[in-house]
Protein backbone atom coordinates (compact mmCIF):
# COMPACT_ATOMS: atom_id res chain seq x y z
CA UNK A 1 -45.01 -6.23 21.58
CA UNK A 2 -43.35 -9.16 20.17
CA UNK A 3 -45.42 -10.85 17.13
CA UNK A 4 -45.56 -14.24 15.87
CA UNK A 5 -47.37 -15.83 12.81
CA UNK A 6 -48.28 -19.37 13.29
CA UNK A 7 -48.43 -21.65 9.97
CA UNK A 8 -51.19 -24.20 10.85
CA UNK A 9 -53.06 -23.03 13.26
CA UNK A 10 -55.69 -25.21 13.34
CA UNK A 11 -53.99 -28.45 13.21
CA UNK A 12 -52.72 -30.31 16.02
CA UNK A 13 -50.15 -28.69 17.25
CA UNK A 14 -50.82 -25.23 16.14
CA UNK A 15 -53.94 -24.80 18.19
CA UNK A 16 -51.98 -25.68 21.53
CA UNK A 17 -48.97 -23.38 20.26
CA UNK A 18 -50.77 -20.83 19.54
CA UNK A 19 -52.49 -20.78 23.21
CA UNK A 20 -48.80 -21.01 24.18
CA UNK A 21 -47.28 -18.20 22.65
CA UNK A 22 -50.24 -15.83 23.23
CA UNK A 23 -50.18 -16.57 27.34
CA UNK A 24 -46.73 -15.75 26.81
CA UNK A 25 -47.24 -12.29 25.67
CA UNK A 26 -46.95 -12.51 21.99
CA UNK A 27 -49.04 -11.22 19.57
CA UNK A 28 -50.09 -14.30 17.27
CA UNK A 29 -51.47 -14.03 13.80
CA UNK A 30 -52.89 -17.55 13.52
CA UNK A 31 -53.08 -18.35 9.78
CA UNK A 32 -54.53 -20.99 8.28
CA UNK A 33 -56.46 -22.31 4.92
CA UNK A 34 -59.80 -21.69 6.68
CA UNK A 35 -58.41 -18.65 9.01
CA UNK A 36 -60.88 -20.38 11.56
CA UNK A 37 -59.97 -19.76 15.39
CA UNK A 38 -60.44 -22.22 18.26
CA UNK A 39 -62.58 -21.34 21.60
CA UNK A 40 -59.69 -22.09 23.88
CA UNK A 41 -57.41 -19.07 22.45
CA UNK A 42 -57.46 -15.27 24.22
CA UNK A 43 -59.15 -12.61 22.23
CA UNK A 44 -56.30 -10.75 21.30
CA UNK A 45 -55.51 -13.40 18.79
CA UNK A 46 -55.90 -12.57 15.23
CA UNK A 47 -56.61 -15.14 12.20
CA UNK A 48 -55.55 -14.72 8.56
CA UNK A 49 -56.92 -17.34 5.46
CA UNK A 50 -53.98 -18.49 3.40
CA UNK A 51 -52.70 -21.40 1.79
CA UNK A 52 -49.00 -21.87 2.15
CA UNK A 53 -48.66 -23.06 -1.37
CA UNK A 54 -49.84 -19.68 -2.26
CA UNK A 55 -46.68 -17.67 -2.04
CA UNK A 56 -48.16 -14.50 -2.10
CA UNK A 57 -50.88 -15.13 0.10
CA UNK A 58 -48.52 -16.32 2.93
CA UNK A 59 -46.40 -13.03 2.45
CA UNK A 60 -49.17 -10.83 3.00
CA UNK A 61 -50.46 -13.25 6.46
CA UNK A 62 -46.86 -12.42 7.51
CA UNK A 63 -46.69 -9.11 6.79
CA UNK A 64 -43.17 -7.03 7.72
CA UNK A 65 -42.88 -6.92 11.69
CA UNK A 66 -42.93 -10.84 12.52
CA UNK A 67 -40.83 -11.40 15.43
CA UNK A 68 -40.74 -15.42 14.76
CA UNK A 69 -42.48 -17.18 12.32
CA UNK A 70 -43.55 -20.70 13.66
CA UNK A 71 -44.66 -23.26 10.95
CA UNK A 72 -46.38 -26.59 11.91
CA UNK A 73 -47.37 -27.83 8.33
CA UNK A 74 -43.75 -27.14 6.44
CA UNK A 75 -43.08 -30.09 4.11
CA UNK A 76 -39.91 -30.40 1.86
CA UNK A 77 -37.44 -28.07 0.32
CA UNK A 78 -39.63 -25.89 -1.33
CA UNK A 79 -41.25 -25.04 1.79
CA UNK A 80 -37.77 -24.23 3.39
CA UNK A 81 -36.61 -21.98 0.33
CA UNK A 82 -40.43 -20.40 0.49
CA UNK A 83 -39.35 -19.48 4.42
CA UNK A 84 -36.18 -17.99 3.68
CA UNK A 85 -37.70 -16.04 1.03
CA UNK A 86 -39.37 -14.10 3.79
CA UNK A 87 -36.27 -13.59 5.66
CA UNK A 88 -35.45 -10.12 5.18
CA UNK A 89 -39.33 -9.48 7.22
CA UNK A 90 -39.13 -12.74 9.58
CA UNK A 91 -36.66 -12.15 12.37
CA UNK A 92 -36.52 -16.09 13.13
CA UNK A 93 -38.33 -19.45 12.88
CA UNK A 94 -39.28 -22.26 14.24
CA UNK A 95 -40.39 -25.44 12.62
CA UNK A 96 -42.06 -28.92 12.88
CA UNK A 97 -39.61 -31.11 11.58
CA UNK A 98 -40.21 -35.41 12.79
CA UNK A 99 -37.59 -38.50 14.13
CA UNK A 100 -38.44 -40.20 11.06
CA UNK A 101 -34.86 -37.81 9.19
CA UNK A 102 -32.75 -40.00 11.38
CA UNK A 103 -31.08 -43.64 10.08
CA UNK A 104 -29.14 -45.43 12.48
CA UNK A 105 -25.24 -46.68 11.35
CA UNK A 106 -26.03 -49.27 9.01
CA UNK A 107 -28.23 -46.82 6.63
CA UNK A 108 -31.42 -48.07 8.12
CA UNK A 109 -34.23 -45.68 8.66
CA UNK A 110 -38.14 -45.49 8.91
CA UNK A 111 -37.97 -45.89 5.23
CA UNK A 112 -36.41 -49.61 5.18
CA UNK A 113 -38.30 -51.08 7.37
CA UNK A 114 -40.24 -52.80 5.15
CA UNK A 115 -36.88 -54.78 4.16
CA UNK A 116 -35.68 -57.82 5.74
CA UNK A 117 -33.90 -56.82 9.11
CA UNK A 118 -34.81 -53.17 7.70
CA UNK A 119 -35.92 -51.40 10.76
CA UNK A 120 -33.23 -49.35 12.23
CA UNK A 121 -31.44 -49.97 15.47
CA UNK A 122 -30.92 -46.07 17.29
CA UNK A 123 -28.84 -45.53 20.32
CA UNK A 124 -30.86 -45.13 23.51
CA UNK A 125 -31.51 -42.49 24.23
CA UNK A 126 -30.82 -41.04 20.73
CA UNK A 127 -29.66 -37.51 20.76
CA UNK A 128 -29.43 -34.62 17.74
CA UNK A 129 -26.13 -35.96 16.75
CA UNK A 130 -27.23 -39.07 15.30
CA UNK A 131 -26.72 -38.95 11.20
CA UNK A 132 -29.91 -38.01 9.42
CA UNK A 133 -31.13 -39.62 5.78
CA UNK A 134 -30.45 -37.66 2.49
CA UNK A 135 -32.56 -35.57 1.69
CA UNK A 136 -34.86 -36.54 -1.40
CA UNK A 137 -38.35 -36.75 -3.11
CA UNK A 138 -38.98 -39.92 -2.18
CA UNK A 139 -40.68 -40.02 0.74
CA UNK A 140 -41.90 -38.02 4.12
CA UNK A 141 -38.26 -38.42 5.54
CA UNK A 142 -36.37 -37.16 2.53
CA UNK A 143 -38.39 -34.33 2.10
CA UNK A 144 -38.49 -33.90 5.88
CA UNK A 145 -34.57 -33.86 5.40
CA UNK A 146 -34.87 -31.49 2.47
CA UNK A 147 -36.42 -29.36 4.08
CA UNK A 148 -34.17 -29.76 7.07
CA UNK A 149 -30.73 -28.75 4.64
CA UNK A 150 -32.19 -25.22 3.12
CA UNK A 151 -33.19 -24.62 6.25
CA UNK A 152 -29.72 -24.92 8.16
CA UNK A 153 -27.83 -23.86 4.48
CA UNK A 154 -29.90 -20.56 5.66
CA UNK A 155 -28.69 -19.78 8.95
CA UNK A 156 -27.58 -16.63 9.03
CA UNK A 157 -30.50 -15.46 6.89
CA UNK A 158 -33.22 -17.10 8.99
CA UNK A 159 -32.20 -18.24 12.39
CA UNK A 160 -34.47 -21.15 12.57
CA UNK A 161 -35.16 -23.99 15.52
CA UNK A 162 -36.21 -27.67 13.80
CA UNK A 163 -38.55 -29.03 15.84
CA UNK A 164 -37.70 -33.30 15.77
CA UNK A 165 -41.02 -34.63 16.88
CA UNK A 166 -41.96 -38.45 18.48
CA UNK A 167 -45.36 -39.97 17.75
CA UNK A 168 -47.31 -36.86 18.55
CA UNK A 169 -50.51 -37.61 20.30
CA UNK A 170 -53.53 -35.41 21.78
CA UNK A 171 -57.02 -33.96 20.11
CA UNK A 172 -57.48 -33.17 16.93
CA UNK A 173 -54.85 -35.76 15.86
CA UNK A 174 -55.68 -37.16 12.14
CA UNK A 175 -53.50 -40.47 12.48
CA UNK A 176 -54.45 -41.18 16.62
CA UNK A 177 -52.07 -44.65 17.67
CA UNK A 178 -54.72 -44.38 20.57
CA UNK A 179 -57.54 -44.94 18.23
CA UNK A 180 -56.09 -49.06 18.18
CA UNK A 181 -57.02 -49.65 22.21
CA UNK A 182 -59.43 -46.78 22.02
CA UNK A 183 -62.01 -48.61 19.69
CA UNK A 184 -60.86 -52.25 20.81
CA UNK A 185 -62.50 -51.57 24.16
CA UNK A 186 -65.49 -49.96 22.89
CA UNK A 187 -66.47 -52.45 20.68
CA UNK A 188 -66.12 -54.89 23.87
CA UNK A 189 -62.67 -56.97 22.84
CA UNK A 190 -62.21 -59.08 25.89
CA UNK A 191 -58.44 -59.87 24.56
CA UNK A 192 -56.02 -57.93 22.42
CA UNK A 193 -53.37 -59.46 20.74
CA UNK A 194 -49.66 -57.47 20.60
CA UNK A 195 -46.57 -58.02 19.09
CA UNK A 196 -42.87 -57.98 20.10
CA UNK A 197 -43.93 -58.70 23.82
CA UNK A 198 -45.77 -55.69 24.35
CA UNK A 199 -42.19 -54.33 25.03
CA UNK A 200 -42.34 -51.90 21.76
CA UNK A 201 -41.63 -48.45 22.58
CA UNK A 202 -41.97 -45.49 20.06
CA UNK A 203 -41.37 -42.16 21.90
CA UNK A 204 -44.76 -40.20 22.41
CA UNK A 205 -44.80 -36.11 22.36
CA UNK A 206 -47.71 -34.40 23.87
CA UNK A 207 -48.96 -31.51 22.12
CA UNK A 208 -48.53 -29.74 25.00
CA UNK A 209 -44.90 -30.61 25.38
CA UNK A 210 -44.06 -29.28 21.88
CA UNK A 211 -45.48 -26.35 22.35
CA UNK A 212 -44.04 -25.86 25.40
CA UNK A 213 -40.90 -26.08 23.62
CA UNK A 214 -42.04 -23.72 20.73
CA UNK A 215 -42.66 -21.38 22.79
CA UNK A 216 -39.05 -21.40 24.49
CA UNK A 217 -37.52 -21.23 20.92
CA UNK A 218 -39.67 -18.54 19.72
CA UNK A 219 -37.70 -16.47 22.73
CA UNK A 220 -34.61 -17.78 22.29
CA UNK A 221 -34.17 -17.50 18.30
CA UNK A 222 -30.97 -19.28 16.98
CA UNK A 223 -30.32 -22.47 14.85
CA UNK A 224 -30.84 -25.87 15.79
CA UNK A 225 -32.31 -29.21 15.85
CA UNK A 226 -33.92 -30.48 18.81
CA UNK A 227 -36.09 -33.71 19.62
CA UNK A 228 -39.29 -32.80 21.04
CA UNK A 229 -40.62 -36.20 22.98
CA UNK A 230 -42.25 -36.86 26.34
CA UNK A 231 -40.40 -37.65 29.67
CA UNK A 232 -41.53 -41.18 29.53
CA UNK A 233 -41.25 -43.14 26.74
CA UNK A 234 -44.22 -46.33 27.77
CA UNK A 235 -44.07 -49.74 26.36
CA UNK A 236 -47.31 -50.73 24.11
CA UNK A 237 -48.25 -52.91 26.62
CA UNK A 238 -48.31 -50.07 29.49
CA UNK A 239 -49.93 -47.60 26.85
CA UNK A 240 -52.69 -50.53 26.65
CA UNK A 241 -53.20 -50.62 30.60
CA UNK A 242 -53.08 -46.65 30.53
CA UNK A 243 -55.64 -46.76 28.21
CA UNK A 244 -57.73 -49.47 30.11
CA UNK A 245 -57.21 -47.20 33.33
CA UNK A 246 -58.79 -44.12 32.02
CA UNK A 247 -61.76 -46.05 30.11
CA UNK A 248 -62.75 -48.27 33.33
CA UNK A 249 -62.13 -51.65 31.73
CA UNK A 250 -60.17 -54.56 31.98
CA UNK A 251 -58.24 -56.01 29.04
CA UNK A 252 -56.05 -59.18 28.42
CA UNK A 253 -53.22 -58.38 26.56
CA UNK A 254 -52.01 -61.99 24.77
CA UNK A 255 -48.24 -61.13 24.33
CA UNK A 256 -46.70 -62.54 21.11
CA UNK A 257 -42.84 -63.11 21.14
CA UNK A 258 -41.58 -61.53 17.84
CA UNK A 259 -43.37 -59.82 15.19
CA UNK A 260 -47.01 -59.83 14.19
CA UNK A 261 -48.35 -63.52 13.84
CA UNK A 262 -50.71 -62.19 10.76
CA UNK A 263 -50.73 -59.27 8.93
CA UNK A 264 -53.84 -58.02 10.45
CA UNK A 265 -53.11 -59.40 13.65
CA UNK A 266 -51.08 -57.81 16.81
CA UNK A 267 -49.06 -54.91 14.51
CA UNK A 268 -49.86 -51.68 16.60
CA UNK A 269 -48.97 -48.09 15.61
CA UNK A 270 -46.16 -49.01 18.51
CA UNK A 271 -45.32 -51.98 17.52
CA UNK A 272 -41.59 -51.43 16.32
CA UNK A 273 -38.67 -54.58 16.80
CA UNK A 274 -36.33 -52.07 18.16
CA UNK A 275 -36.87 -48.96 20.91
CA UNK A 276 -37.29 -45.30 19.39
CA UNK A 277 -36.15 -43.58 22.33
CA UNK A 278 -34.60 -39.89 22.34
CA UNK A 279 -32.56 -37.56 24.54
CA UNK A 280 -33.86 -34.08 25.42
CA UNK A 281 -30.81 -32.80 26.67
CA UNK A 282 -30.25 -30.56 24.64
CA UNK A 283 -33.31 -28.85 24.51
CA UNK A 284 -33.09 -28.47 28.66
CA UNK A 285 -29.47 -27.27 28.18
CA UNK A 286 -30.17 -24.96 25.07
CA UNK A 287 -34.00 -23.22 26.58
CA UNK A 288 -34.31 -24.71 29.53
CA UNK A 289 -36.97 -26.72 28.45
CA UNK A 290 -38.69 -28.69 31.49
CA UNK A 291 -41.90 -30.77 30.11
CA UNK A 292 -45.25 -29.82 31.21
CA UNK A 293 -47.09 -33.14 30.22
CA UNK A 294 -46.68 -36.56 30.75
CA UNK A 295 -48.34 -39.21 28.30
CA UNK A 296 -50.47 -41.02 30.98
CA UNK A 297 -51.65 -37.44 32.14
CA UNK A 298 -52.79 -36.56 28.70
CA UNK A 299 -54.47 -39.78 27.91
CA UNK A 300 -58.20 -38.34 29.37
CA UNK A 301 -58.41 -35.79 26.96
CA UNK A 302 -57.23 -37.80 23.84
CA UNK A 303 -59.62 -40.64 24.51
CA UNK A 304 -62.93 -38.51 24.87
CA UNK A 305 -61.69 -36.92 21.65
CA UNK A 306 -61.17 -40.23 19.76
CA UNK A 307 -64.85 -41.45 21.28
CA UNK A 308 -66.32 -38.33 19.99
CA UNK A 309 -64.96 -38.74 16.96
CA UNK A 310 -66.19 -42.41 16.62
CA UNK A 311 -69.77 -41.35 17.54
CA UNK A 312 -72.08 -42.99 15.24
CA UNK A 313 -69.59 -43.42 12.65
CA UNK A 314 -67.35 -46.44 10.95
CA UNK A 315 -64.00 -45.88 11.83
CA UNK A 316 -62.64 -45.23 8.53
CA UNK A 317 -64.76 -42.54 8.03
CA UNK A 318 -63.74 -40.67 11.38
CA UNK A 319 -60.14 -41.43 10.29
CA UNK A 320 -59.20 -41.82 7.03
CA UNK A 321 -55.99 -41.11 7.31
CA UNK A 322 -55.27 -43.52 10.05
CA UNK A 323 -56.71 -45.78 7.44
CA UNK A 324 -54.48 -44.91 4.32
CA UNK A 325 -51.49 -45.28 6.72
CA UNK A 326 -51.96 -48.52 8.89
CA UNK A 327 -54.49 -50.83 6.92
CA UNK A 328 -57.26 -52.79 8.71
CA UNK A 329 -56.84 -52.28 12.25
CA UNK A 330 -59.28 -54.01 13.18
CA UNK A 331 -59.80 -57.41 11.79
CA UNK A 332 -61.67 -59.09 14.37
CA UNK A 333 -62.16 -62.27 11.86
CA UNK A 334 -58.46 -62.69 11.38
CA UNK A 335 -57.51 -61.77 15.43
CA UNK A 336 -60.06 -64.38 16.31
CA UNK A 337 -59.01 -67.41 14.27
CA UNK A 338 -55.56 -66.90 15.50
CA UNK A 339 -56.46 -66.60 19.00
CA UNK A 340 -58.99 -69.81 18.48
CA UNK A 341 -55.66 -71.51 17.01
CA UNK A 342 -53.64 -70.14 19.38
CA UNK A 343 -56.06 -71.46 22.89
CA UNK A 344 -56.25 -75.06 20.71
């Protein structure tokens, strides 16, 4: 039987993937820090505790027969060089790399666009051939692209699929973009205020759609990058309705020509002046990858999670991370003097 060891099992993605792999016919070590399991996986899954900073550790979770090692939490170059350490045990791998290592022509990436006229302007769609940043230590897309290079430098050591991920969204998600409508119509928001026309688009990816593609890799072992995004890439204001649909309300969006009006006011996770859109040719053409999810489909699940998570609880708390990364969300204060300025 083929076996696979899956790096971060618990997370996001990994729980999915591992499902994946193990209706496939694999045998799956799922490793993680707590080597918990989740109720949703067959039996015949095993679990192994091990932190992936501990060298040693991971070698042991891996042991010497793994067919394909898949690795959802891999983070710079050190992580690559600590994969192809293991190649003379690993017979391939496959890897959760994001969009953010791509910079359009003008040297624009995620990383300037805090600059005037810094956000980058991508073909659309944008395929794998697009130019990626250099790799570096100064951010999550140079060390993304770090570990991108020892990863490809390492070809013919470790086959190895890089896994180019959109704005991933389902349960379990730290950073939900959901959480922005999700809580706005729980808290009873008859209006919601959003940039750039509502016309922002920032390519989704299902959980189920990467791991749908995971687990064509894993069969397929060779090396290459490939985006991993949903067939529909949704406009923030059609995520909003979406959103509206599957919680029963009704919602005005006020649409605001341009960027946010106030720094608290109208910037969604989405909210981006130009479309992140990508190709998945190549993925169809290289593993005959066909999507299994589409975002609107998903949305059920990913909202109950996000309301369970908000039970009884300030937002910040449920979500910390979502905090760290996107400020006050929800400045009702500041949205409501500009909408009282705004109807004046």
């Amino acid at each position: 039987m083929r076996r696979a060891v899956v790096i971060g099992a618990t997370g996001q993605i990994g729980r999915v993937a591992v499902a994946a792999l193990a209706g496939d016919g694999w045998e799956v070590t799922a490793v993680s820090r707590s080597g918990g399991r989740d109720d949703t996986w067959p039996d015949g899954v095993r679990t192994a505790p091990a932190d992936r900073e501990d060298d040693s550790a991971l070698a042991a979770a891996v042991g010497d027969d793994c067919d394909v090692l898949v690795d959802m939490v891999a983070y710079g170059p050190e992580h690559g060089r600590q994969l192809t350490s293991l190649a003379g045990r690993v017979g391939s791998a496959v890897v959760i790399s994001s969009l953010s290592v791509y910079e359009d022509d003008k040297d624009r990436n995620f990383d300037t666009q805090s600059q005037p006229d810094g956000f980058p302007e991508y073909p659309v769609p944008m395929s794998e051939d697009q130019r990626t940043i250099a790799p570096g230590e100064s951010s999550y897309s140079t060390r993304k692209a770090g570990l991108e290079r020892e990863l490809l430098a390492a070809a013919d050591a470790l086959p190895t699929t890089l896994v180019r991920a959109g704005a991933i969204h389902g349960p379990h998600c730290r950073t939900p973009r959901e959480l922005y409508f999700v809580k706005r119509n729980l808290d009873g928001r008859p209006r919601r205020v959003i940039a750039f026309g509502g016309e922002s688009r920032f390519h989704p990816a299902s959980v189920h759609n990467i791991a749908e593609l995971i687990r064509l890799a894993a069969a397929r072992p060779g090396t290459r990058a490939l985006n991993a995004v949903d067939p529909d890439a949704p406009t923030v204001a059609e995520i909003a309705a979406a959103i509206d649909a599957v919680m029963g309300v009704e919602t005005e969006s006020v649409l605001v020509d341009g960027p946010a009006p106030a720094e608290t006011v109208g910037d969604t996770p989405w909210s981006v002046p130009h479309p992140v859109v990508c190709d998945m040719t190549a993925a169809e053409r290289e593993l005959g990858y066909r999507a299994v999810a589409r975002y609107a489909e998903t949305l059920p699940d990913t909202v109950a999670w996000i309301e369970r998570q908000l039970a009884g609880r300030d937002w910040r708390e449920a979500y910390p991370k979502m905090s760290e990364a996107y400020g006050d969300l929800f400045d009702y204060a500041a949205e409501d003097a500009w909408l009282a300025t705004r109807d004046a």
